[in-house]
Protein backbone atom coordinates (compact mmCIF):
# COMPACT_ATOMS: atom_id res chain seq x y z
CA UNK A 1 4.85 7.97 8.13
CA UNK A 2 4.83 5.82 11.06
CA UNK A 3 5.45 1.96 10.94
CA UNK A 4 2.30 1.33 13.29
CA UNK A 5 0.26 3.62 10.98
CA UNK A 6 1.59 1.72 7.53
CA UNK A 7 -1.13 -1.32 7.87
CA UNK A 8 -4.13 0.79 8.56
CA UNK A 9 -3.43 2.95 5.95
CA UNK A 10 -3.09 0.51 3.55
CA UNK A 11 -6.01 -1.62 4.69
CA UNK A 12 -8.14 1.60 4.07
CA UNK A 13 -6.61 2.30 0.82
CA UNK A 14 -7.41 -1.29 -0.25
CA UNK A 15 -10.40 -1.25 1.04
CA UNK A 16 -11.31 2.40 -0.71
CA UNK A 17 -10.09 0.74 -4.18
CA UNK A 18 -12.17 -2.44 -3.81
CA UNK A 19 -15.29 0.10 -3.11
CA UNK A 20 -14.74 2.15 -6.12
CA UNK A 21 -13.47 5.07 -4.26
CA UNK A 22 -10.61 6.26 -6.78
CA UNK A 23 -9.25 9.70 -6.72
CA UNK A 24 -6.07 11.52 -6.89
CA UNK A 25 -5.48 10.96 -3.15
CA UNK A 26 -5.43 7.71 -3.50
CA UNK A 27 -3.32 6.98 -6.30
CA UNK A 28 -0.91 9.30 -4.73
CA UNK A 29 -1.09 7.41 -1.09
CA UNK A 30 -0.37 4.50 -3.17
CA UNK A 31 3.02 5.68 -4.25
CA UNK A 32 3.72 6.91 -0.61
CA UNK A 33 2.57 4.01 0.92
CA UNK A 34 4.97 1.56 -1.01
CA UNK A 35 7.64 3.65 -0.44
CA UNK A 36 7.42 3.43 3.11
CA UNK A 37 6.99 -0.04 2.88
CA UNK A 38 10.05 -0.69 0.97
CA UNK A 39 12.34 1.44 3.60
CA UNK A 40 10.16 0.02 6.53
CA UNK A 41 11.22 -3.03 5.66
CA UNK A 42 14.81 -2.58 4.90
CA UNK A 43 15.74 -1.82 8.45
CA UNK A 44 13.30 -4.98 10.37
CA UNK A 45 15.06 -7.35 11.81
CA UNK A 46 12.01 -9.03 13.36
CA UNK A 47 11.03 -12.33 10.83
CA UNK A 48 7.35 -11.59 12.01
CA UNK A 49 7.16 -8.08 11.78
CA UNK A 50 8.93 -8.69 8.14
CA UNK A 51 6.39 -10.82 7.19
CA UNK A 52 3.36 -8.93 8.71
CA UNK A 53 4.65 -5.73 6.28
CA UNK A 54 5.86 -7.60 3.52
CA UNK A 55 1.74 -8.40 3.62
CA UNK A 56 0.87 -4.90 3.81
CA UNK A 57 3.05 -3.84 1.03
CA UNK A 58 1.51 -6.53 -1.16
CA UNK A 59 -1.74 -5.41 -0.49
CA UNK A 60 -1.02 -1.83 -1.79
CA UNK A 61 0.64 -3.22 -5.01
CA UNK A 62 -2.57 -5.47 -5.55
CA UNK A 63 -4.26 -2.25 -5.12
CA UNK A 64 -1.93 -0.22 -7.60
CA UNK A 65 -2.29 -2.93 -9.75
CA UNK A 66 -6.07 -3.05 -9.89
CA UNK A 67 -6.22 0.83 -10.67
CA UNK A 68 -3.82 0.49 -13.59
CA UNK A 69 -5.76 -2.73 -14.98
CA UNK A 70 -9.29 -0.25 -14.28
CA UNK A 71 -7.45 2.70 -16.35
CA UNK A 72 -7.23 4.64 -13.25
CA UNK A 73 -3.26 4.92 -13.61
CA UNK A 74 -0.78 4.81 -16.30
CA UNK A 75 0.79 1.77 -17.52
């Protein structure tokens, strides 16, 4: 997964979870998604870029986190 894809990915997956659009695709990006955070921003450099992704990878653990609280994933 691309670094310039990793915000708009998890703006939709946000974005699809505040909606009420919950399936197995998404819980799965979710996973994916913080992955590529985490290893996105283990090799930035850049204290704006770090901060811009840190953001995004926030946003998709808010997002876990709402599922989980809904029932829609495992504690």
């Amino acid at each position: 997964m691309a670094a310039e894809k990793l915000d708009a990915d998890a703006y939709g997956l946000a974005s699809g979870v505040l909606e009420g659009r919950v399936s197995a695709r998404h819980r799965s990006r979710l996973t994916r998604l913080t992955s590529a955070f985490e290893k996105v921003l283990l090799v930035i450099d850049d204290q704006y870029a770090i901060k811009y992704y840190t953001h995004g990878r926030d946003m998709v653990v808010l997002a876990a986190e709402i599922l989980q609280v809904k029932g829609h994933i495992p504690s």
